[in-house]
Protein backbone atom coordinates (compact mmCIF):
# COMPACT_ATOMS: atom_id res chain seq x y z
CA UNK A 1 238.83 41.77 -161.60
CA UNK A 2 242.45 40.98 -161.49
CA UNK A 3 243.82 44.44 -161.36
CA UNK A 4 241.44 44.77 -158.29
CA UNK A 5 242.65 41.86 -156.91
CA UNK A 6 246.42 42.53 -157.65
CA UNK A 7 245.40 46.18 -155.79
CA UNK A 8 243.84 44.46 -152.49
CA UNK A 9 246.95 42.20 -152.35
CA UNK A 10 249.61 44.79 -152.52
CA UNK A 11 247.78 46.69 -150.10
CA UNK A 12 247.60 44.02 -147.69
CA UNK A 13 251.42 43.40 -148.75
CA UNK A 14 251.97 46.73 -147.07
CA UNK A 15 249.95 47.20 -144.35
CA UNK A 16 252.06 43.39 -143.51
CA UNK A 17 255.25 45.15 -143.27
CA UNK A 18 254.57 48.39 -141.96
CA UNK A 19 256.62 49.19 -138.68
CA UNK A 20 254.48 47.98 -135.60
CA UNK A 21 254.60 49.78 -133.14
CA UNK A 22 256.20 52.74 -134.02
CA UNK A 23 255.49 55.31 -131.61
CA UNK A 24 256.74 58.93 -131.91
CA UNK A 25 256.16 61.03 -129.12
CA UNK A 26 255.75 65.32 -129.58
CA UNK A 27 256.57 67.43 -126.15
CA UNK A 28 257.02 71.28 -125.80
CA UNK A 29 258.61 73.22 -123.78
CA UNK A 30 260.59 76.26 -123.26
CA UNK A 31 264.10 77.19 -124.28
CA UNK A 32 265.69 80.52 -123.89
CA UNK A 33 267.15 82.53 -126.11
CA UNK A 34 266.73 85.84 -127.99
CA UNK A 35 267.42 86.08 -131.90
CA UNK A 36 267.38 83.97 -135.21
CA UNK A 37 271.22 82.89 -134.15
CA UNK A 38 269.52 80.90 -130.97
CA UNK A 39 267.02 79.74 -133.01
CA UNK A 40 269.38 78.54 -136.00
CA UNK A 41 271.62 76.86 -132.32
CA UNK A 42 268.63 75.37 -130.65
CA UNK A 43 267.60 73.10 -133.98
CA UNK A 44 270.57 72.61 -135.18
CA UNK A 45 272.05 70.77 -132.08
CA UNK A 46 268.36 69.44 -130.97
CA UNK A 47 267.93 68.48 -135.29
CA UNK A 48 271.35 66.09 -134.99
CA UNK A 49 270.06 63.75 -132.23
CA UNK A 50 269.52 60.44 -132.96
CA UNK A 51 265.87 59.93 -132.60
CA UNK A 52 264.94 63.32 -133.02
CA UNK A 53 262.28 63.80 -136.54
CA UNK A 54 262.32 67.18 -136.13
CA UNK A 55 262.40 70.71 -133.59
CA UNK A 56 260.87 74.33 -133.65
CA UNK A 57 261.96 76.73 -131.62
CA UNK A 58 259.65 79.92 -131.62
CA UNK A 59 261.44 83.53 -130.44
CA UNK A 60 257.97 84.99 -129.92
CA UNK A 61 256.83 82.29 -127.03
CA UNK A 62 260.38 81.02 -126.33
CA UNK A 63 259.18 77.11 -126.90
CA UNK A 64 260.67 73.86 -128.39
CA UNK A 65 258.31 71.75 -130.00
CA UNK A 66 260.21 68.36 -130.89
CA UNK A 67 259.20 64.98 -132.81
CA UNK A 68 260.83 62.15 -131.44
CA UNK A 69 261.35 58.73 -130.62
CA UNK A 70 261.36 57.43 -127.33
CA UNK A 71 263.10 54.44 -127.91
CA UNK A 72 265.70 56.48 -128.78
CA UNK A 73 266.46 59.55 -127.22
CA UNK A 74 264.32 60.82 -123.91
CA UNK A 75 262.74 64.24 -123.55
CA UNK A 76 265.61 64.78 -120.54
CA UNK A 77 268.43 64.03 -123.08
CA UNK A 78 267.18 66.47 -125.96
CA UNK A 79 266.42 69.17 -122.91
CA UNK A 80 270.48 68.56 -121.38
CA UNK A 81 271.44 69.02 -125.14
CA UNK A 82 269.64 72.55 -125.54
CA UNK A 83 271.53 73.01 -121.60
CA UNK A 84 274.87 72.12 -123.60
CA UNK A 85 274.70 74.30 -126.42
CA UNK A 86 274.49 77.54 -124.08
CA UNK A 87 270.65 77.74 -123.71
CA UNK A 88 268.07 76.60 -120.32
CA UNK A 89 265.33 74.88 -121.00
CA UNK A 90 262.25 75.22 -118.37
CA UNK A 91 264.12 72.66 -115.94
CA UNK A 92 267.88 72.08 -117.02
CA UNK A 93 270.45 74.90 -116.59
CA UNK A 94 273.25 75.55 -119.10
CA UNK A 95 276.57 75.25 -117.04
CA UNK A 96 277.80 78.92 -116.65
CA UNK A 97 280.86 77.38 -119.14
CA UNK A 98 278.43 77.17 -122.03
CA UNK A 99 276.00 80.14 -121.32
CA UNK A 100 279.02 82.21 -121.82
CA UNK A 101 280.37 80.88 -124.67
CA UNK A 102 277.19 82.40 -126.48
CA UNK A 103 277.48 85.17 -128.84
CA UNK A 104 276.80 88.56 -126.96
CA UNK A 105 273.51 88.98 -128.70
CA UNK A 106 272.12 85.63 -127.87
CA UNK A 107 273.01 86.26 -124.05
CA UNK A 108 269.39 86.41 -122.33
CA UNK A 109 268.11 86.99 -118.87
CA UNK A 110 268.61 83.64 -117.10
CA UNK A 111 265.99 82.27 -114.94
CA UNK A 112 266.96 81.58 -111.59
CA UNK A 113 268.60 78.21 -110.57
CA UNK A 114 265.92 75.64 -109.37
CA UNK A 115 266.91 74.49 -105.67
């Protein structure tokens, strides 16, 4: 009976001090690139953002699926930081600067500039 009741009270113990709240969000959408290098770029720089749990970047459909927090970093920030690291995502264009600063095999056909 006690080792019961020691196992209801640390479970209530727990479920006391577990994060309220927390609310991680999960988006996809698409990044371009066109080898393992853009890949290995993409998650790297997306990977090092505070807030971010976790990214992957798939060659075959060209799409970022990311983990995050919202309270942290927005969906628009982690999209400007793919942008900065060379590579357009589905509405933010790399500056010209950064799209050529990619290696010449991760240089892919750029969609055209939204008006």
């Amino acid at each position: 009976m006690l080792i019961k009741s020691l196992v209801v009270f640390v479970a209530i113990l727990s479920f006391s001090f577990a994060p309220q709240g927390d609310k991680k969000e999960k988006a996809t959408f698409t990044v371009y690139g066109v080898c393992g290098m853009c890949e290995t770029r993409i998650e790297k720089a997306i990977n090092e953002m505070d807030g971010v749990l976790w990214s992957d970047w798939e060659l075959e459909t060209l799409e970022l699926t990311v983990k995050y927090d919202p309270s942290v970093v927005t969906l628009e920030q982690i999209k400007e930081k793919a942008a900065e690291v060379g590579h357009d995502t589905d509405d933010v264009r790399a500056t010209e600067e950064a799209y050529e600063n990619l290696h010449p095999c991760c240089k892919y056909d750029r969609p055209k500039a939204k008006k």
